[in-house]
Protein backbone atom coordinates (compact mmCIF):
# COMPACT_ATOMS: atom_id res chain seq x y z
CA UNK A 1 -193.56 -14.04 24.65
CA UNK A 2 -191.10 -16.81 25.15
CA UNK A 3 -189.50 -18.73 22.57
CA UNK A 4 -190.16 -22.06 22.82
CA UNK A 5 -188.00 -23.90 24.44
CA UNK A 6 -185.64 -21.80 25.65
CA UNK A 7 -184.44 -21.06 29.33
CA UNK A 8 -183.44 -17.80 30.54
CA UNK A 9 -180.56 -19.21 32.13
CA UNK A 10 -180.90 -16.25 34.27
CA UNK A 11 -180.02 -13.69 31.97
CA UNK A 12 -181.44 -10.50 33.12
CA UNK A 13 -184.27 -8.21 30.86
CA UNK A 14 -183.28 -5.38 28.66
CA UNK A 15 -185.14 -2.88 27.27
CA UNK A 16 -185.30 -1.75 23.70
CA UNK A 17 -186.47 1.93 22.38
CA UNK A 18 -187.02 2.25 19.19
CA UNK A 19 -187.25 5.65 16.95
CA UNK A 20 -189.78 6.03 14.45
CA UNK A 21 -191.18 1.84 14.73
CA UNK A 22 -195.19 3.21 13.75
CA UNK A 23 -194.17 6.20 12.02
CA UNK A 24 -195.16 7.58 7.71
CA UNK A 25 -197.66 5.09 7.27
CA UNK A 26 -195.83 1.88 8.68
CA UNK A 27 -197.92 -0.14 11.41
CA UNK A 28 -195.63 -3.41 13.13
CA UNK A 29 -197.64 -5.72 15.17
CA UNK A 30 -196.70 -6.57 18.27
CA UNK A 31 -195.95 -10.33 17.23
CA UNK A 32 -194.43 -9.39 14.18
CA UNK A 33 -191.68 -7.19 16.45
CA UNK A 34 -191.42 -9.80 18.56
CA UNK A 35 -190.07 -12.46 15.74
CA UNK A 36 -187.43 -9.53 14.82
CA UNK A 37 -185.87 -10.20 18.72
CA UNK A 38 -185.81 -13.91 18.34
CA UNK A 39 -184.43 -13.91 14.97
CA UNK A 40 -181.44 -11.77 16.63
CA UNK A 41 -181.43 -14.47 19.71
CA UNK A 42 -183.62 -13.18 21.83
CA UNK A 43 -185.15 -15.86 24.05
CA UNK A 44 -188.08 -13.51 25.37
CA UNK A 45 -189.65 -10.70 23.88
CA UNK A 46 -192.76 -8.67 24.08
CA UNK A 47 -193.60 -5.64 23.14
CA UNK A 48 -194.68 -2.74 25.14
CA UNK A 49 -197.58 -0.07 23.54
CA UNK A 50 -197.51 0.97 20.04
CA UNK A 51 -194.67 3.39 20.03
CA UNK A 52 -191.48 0.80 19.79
CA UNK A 53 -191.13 -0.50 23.46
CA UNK A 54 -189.48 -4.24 23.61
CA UNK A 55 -188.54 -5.67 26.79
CA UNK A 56 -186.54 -8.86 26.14
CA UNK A 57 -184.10 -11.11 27.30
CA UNK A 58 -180.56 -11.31 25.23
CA UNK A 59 -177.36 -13.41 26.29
CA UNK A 60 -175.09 -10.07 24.81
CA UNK A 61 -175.23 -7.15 27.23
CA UNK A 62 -176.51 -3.63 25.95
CA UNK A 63 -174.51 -2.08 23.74
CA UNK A 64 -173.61 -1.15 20.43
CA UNK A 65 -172.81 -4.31 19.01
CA UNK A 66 -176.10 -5.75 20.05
CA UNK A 67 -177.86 -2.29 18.97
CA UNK A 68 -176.38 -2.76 15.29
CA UNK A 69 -177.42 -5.92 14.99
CA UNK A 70 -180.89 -5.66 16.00
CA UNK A 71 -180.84 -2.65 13.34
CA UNK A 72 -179.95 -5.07 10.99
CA UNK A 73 -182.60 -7.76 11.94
CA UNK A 74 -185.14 -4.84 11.65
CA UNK A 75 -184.06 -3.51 8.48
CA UNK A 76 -184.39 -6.84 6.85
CA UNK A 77 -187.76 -7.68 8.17
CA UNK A 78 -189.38 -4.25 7.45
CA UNK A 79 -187.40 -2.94 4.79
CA UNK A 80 -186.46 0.38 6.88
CA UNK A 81 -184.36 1.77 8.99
CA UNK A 82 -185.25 2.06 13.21
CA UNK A 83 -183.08 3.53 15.42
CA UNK A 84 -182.19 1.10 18.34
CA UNK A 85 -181.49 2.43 22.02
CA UNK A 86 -180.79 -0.22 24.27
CA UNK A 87 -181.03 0.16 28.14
CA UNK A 88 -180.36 -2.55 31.19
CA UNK A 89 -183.22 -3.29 33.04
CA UNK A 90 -181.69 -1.67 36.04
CA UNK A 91 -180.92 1.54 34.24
CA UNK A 92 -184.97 1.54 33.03
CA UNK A 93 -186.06 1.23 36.64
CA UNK A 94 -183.79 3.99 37.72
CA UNK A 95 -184.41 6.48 34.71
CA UNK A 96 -188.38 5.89 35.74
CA UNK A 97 -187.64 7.17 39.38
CA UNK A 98 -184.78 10.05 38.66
CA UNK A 99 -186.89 13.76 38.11
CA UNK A 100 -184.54 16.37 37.68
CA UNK A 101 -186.36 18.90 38.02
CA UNK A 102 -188.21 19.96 41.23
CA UNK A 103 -191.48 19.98 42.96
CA UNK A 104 -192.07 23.59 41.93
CA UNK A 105 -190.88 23.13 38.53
CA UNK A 106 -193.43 20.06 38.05
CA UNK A 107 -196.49 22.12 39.52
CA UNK A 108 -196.11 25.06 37.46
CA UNK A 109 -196.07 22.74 34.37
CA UNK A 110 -198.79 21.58 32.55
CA UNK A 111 -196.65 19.18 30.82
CA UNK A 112 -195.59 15.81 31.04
CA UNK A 113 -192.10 15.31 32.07
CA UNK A 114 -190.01 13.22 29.14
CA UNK A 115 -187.13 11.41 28.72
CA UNK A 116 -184.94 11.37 25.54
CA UNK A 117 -182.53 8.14 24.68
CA UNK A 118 -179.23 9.25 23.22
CA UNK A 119 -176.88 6.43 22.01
CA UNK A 120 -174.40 8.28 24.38
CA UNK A 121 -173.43 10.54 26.78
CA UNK A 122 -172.99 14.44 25.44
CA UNK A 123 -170.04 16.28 26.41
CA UNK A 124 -169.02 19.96 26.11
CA UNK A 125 -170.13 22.10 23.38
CA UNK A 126 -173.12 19.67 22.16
CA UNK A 127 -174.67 19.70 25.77
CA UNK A 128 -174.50 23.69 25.94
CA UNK A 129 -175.53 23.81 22.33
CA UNK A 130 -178.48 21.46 23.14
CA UNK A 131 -179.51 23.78 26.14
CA UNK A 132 -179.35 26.88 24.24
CA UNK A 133 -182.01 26.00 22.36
CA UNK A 134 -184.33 25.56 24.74
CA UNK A 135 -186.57 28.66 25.51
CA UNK A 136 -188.27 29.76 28.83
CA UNK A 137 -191.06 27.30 28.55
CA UNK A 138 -188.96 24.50 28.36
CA UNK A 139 -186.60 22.66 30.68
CA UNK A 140 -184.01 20.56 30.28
CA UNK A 141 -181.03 18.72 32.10
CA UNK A 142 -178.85 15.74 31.14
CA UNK A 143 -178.52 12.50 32.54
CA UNK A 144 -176.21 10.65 30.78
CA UNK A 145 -176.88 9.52 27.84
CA UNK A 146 -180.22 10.76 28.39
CA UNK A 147 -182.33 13.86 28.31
CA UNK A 148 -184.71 15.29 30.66
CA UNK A 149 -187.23 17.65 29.19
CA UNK A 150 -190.02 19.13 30.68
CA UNK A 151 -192.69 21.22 28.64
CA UNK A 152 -194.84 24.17 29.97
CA UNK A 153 -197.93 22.26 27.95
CA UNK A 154 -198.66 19.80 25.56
CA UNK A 155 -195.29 17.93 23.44
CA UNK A 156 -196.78 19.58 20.76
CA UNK A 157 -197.58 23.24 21.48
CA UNK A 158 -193.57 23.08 22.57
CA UNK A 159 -191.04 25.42 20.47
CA UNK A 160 -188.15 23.06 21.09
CA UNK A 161 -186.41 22.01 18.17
CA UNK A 162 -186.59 18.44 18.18
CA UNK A 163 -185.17 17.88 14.99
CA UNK A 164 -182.47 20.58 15.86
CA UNK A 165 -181.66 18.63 19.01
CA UNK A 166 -181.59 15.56 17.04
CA UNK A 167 -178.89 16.88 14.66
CA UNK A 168 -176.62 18.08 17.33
CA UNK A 169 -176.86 14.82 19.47
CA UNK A 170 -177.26 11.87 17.26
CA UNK A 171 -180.86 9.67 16.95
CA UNK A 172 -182.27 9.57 19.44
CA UNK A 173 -186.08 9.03 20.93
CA UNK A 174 -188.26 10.40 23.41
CA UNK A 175 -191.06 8.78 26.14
CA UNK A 176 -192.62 10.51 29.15
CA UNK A 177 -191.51 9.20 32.23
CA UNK A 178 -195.11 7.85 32.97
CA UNK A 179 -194.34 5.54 30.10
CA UNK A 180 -191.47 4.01 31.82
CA UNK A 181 -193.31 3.76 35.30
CA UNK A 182 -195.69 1.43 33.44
CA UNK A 183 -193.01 -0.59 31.63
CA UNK A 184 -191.10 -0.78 34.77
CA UNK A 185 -194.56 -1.96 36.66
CA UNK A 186 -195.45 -4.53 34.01
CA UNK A 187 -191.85 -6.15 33.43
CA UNK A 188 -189.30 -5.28 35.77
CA UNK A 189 -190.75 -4.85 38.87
CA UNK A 190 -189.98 -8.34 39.53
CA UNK A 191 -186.64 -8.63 39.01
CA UNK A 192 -183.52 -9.09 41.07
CA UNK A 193 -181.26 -6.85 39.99
């Protein structure tokens, strides 16, 4: 949705993922997330499934200080906190396209592989910490200031420690990478990067 208006001036699309947006009894229409952008000078906005995916346009680049902000805006409007993790188009398109892990590793899975948004890159003893915890069922590998994790089965018949991983690392949220093929199909396929 486009405000009104408003011209692009060539400003390129970010994308925002946000922790927890439809979560403990809270339900955000897509419109109503939408306004939440533009009140924090977005000039386009739309959301993207029910699980807190915003593809927008913004004159600030990613970053904290437009992350914080757009905390704020949310905070305000719903009355509760949402973690904010803000990627460049370009980095969407090429998180949807990286797989870590290998043809063999994929086949003998059952599971979907994920992605995790961190606000930031790991270093030393959180990233060893972080793969300690994972058991044989489970793989992971960083990226960044992401994290790769593919489960033998189903999300939730996985022993990894989520909230464990969480702790160590910061907020953070998690989509499968077949989520971001579809974003990056939808909204970014387009663009000239």
């Amino acid at each position: 949705m486009r405000r009104p208006g408003c011209d692009d001036g060539g400003v390129l699309r970010q994308v925002a993922f946000l922790r927890g947006i439809n979560v403990g009894g809270h339900r955000v229409g897509k419109d109503e997330l939408a306004g939440v952008f533009f009140a924090a000078g977005a000039t386009d906005a739309t959301a993207f499934l029910a699980s807190g995916n915003v593809v927008f346009r913004h004159p600030d680049p990613p970053g904290p200080d437009l992350s914080r902000r757009l905390e704020r805006e949310l905070v305000e409007t719903l009355g509760y906190e949402v973690p904010t993790l803000l990627r460049s188009g370009p980095e969407v398109v090429a998180l949807s396209r990286a797989m870590p892990f290998s043809a063999a590793d994929l086949d003998a899975s059952r599971g979907k592989p994920q992605v995790a948004f961190l606000r930031a890159a790991p270093v030393g003893a959180a990233v060893d910490s972080v793969l300690a915890l994972a058991g044989d069922d489970d793989l992971l590998s960083f990226e960044g200031a992401h994290l790769f994790w593919l489960p033998s089965g189903g999300v939730s018949e996985s022993g990894l420690p989520l909230r464990e991983i969480e702790r160590i690392l910061g907020p953070m949220t998690v989509r499968t990478v077949n989520t971001l093929a579809r974003l990056v199909a939808r909204f970014l396929a387009d663009e000239e990067f």
